[in-house]
C-alpha atoms as a PDB file:
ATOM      1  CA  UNK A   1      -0.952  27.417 -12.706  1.00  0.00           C
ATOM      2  CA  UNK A   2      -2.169  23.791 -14.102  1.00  0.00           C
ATOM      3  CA  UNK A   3      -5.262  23.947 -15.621  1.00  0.00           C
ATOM      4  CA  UNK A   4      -8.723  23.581 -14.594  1.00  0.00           C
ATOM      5  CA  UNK A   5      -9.898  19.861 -14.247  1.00  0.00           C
ATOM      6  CA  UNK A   6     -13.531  18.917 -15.474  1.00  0.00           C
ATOM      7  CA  UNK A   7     -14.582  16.744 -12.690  1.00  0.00           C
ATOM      8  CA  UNK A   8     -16.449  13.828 -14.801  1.00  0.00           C
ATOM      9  CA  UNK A   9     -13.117  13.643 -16.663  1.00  0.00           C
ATOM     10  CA  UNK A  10     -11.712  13.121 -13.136  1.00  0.00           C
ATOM     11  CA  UNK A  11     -14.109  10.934 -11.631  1.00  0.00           C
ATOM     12  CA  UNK A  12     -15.069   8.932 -14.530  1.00  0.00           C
ATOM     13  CA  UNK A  13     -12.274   6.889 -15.864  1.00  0.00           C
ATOM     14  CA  UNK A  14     -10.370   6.506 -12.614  1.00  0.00           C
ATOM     15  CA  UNK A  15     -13.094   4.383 -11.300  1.00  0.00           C
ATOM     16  CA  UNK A  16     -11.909   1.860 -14.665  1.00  0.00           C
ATOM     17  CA  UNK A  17      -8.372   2.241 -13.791  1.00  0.00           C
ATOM     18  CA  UNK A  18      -8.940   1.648  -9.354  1.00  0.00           C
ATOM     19  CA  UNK A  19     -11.177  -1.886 -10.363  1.00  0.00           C
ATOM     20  CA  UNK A  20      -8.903  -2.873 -12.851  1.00  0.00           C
ATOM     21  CA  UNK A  21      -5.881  -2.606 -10.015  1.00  0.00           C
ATOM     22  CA  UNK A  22      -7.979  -4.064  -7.806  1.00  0.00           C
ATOM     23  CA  UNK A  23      -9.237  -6.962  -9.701  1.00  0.00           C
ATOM     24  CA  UNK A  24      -5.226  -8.076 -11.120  1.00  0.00           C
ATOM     25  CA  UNK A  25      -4.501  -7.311  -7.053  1.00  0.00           C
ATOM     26  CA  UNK A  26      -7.071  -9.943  -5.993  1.00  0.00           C
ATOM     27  CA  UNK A  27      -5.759 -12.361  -8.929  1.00  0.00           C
ATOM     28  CA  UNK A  28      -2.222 -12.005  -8.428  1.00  0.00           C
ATOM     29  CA  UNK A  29      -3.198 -13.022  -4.270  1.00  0.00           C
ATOM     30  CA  UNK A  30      -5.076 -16.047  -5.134  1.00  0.00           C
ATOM     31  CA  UNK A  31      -2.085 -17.053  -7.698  1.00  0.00           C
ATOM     32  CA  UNK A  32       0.316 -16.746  -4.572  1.00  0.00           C
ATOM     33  CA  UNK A  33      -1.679 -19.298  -2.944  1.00  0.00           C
ATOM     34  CA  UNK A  34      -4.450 -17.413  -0.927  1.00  0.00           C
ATOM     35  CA  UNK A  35      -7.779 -19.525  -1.789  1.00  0.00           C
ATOM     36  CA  UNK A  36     -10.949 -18.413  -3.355  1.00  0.00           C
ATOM     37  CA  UNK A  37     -13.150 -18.006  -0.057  1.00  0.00           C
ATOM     38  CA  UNK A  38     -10.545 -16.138   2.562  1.00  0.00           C
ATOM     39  CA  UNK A  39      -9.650 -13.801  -0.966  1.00  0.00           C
ATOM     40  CA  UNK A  40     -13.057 -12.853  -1.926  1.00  0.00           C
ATOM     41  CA  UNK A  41     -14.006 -12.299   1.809  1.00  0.00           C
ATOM     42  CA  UNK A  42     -10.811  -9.925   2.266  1.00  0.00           C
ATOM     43  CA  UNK A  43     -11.452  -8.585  -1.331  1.00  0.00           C
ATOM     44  CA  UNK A  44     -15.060  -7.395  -0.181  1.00  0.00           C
ATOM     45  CA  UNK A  45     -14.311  -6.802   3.614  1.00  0.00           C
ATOM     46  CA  UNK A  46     -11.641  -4.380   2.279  1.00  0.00           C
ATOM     47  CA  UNK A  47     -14.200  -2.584  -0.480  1.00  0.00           C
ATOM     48  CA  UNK A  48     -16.987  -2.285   2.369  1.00  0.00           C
ATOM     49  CA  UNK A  49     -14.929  -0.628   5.129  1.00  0.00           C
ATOM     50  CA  UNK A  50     -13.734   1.800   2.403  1.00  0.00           C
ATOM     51  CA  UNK A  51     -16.781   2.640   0.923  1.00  0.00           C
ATOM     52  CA  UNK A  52     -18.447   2.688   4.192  1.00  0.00           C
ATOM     53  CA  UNK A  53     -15.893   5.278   5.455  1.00  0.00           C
ATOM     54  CA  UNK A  54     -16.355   7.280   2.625  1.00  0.00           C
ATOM     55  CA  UNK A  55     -19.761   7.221   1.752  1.00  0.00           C
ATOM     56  CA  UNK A  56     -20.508   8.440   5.425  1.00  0.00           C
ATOM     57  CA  UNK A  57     -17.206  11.303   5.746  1.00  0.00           C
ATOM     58  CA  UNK A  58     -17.887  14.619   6.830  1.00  0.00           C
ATOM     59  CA  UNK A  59     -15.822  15.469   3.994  1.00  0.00           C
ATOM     60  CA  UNK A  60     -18.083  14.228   1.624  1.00  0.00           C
ATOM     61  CA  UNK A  61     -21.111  16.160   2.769  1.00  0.00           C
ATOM     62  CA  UNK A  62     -18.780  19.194   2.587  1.00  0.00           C
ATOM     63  CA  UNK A  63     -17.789  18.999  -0.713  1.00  0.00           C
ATOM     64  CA  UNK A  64     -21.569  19.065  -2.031  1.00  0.00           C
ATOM     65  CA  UNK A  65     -21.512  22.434  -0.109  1.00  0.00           C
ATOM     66  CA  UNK A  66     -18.751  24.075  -0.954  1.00  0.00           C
ATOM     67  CA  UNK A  67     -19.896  22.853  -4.997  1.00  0.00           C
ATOM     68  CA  UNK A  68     -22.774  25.167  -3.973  1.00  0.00           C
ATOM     69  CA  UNK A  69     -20.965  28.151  -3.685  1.00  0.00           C
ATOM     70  CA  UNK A  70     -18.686  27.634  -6.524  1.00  0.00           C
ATOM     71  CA  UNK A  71     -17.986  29.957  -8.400  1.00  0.00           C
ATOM     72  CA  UNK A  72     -18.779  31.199 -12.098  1.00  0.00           C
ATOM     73  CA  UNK A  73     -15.866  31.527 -14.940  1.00  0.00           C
ATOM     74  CA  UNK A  74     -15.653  31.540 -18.287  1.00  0.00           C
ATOM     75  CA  UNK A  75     -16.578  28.729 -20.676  1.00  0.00           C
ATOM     76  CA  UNK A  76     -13.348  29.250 -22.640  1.00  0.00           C
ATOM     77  CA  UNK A  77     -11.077  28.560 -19.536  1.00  0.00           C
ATOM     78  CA  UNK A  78      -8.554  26.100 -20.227  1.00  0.00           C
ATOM     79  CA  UNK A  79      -9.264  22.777 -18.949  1.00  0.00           C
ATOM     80  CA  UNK A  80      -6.846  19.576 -18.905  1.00  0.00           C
ATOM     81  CA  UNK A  81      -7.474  16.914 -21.268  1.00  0.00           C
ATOM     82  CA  UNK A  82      -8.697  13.579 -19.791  1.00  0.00           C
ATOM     83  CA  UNK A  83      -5.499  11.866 -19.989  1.00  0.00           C
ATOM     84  CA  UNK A  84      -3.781  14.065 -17.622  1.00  0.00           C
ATOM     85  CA  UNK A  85      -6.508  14.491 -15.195  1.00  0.00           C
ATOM     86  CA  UNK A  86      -6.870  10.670 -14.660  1.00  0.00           C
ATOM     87  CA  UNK A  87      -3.198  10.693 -14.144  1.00  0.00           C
ATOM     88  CA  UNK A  88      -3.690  13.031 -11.901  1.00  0.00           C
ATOM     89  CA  UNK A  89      -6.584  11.190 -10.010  1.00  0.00           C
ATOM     90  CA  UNK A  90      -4.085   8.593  -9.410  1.00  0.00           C
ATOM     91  CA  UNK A  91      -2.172  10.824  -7.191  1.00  0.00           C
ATOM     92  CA  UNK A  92      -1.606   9.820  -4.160  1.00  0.00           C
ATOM     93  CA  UNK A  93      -4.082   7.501  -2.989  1.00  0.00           C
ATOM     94  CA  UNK A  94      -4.384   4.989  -5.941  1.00  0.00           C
ATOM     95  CA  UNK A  95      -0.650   4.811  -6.471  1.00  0.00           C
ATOM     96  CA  UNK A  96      -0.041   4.724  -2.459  1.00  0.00           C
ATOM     97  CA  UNK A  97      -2.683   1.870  -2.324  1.00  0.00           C
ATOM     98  CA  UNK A  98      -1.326   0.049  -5.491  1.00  0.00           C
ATOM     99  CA  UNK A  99       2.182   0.130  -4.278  1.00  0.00           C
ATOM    100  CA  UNK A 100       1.178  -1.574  -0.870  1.00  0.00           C
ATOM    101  CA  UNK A 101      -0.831  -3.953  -2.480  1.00  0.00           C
ATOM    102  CA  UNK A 102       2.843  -4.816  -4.866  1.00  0.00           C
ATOM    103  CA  UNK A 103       4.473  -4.823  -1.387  1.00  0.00           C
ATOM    104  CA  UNK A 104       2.407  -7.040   0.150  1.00  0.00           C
ATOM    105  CA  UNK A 105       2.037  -9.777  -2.759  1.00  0.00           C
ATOM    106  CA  UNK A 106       5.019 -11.402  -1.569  1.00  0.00           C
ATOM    107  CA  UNK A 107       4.730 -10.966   2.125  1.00  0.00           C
ATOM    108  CA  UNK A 108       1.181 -11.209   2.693  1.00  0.00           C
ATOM    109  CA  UNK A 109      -1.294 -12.152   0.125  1.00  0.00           C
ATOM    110  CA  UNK A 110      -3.934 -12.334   2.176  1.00  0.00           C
ATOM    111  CA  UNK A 111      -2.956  -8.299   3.021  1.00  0.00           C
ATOM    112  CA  UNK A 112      -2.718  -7.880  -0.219  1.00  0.00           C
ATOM    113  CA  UNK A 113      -6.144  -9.274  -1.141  1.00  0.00           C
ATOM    114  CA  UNK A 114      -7.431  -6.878   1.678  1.00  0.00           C
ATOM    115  CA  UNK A 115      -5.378  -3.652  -0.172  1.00  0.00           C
ATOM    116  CA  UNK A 116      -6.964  -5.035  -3.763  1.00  0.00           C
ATOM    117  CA  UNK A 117     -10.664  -4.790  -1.980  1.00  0.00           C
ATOM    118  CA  UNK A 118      -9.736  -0.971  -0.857  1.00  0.00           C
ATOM    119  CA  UNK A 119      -9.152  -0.402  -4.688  1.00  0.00           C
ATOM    120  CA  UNK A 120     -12.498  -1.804  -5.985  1.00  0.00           C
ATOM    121  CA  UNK A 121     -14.031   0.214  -2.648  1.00  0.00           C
ATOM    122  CA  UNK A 122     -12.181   3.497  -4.331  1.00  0.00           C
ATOM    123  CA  UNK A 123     -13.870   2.283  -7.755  1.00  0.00           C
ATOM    124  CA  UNK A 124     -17.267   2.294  -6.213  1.00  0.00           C
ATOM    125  CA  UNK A 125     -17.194   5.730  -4.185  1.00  0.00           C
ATOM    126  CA  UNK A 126     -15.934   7.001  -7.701  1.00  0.00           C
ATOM    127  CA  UNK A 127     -18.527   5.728  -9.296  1.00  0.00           C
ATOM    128  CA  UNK A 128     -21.378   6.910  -6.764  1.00  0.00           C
ATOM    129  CA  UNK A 129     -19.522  10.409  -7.337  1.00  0.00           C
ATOM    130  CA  UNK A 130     -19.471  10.469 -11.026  1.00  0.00           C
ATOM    131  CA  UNK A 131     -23.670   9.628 -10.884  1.00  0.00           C
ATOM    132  CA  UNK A 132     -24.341  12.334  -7.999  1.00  0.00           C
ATOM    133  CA  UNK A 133     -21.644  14.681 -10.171  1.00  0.00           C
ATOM    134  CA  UNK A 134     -23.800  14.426 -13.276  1.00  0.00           C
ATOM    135  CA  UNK A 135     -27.555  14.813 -11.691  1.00  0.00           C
ATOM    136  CA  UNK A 136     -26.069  17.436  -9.996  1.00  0.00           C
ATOM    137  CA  UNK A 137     -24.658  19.240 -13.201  1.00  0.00           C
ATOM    138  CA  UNK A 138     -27.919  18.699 -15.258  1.00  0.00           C
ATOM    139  CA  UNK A 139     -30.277  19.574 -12.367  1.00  0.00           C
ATOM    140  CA  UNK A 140     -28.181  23.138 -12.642  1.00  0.00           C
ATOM    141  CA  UNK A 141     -27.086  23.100 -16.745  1.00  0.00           C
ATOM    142  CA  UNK A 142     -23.047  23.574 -15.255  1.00  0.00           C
ATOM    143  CA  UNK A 143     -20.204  21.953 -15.358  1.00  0.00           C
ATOM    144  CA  UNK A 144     -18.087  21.711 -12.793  1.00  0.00           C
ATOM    145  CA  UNK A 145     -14.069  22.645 -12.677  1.00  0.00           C
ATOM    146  CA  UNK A 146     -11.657  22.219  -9.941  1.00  0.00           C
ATOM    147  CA  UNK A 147      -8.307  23.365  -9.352  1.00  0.00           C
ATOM    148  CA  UNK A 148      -5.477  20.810  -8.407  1.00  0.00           C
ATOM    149  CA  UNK A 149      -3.497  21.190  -5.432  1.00  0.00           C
ATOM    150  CA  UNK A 150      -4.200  20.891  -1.807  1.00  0.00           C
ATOM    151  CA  UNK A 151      -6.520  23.882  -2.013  1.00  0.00           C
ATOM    152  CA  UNK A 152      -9.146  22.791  -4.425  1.00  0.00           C
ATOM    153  CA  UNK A 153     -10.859  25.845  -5.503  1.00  0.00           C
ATOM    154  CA  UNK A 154     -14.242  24.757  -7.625  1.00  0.00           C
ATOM    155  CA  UNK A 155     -15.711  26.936 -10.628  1.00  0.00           C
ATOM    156  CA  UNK A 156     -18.850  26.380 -12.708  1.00  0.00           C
ATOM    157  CA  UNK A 157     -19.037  26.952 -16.114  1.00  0.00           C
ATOM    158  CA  UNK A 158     -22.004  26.835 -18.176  1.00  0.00           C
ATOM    159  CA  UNK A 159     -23.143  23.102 -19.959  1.00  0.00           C
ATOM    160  CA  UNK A 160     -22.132  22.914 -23.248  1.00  0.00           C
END
């Protein structure tokens, strides 16, 4: 079994790593000849109607219920160090995104400026995360831990 992820290891510096794509996605766009106005509008349209779509899921709200019922394990479980859980925040959705925006430079910039804005959208639904993540955690004195995989168990664990 992998180990345990903390989930502000997992939220926190993926939202660095999703702007940072975004931002070289929106540069590299404009260098291939899209101009500032149609790139920025793209850029944003493409952040809104992701963050818009995820700020508003079902999913979402369901998380922040099932983090309710979460259960208790031991402070000395095993938990992956931050390197590997941001590599493994990447996966799939930032490295699916990133490698349509790289297939799209060439063919469509303008696409590709559209793909860069879903990146910096990713970036800020991270970020909202990480804030509601940490009020959450101090309003209770937990931590919370997460399991990898397509069933995401989630565990608490006392603040250190």
């Amino acid at each position: 079994m992998a180990p345990l992820v903390d989930l502000r290891l997992y939220s926190f510096p993926i939202v660095l790593v999703r702007l940072a794509l975004g931002l070289a996605g929106l540069a590299v766009a404009r260098a291939l000849g899209v101009s500032a106005a149609p790139s920025l509008r793209l850029f944003g349209l493409g952040a809104f109607l992701f963050a818009l779509a995820m700020l508003t899921s079902r999913r979402r709200r369901l998380f922040w219920l099932r983090a309710e019922d979460a259960l208790p394990i031991d402070g000395a479980a095993p938990v992956a160090s931050w390197p590997w859980t941001t590599a493994r925040a990447m996966f799939p959705s930032t490295l699916a995104v990133t490698a349509l925006t790289a297939l799209a430079l060439p063919l469509n910039p303008s696409l590709a400026a559209l793909l860069s804005g879903v990146l910096a959208g990713m970036a800020v639904v991270g970020s909202v995360f990480a804030v509601e993540l940490v009020l959450w955690e101090r309003s209770r004195h937990v931590r919370l831990l997460a399991t990898t995989g397509s069933k995401t168990e989630l565990y608490l664990r006392p603040a250190a």
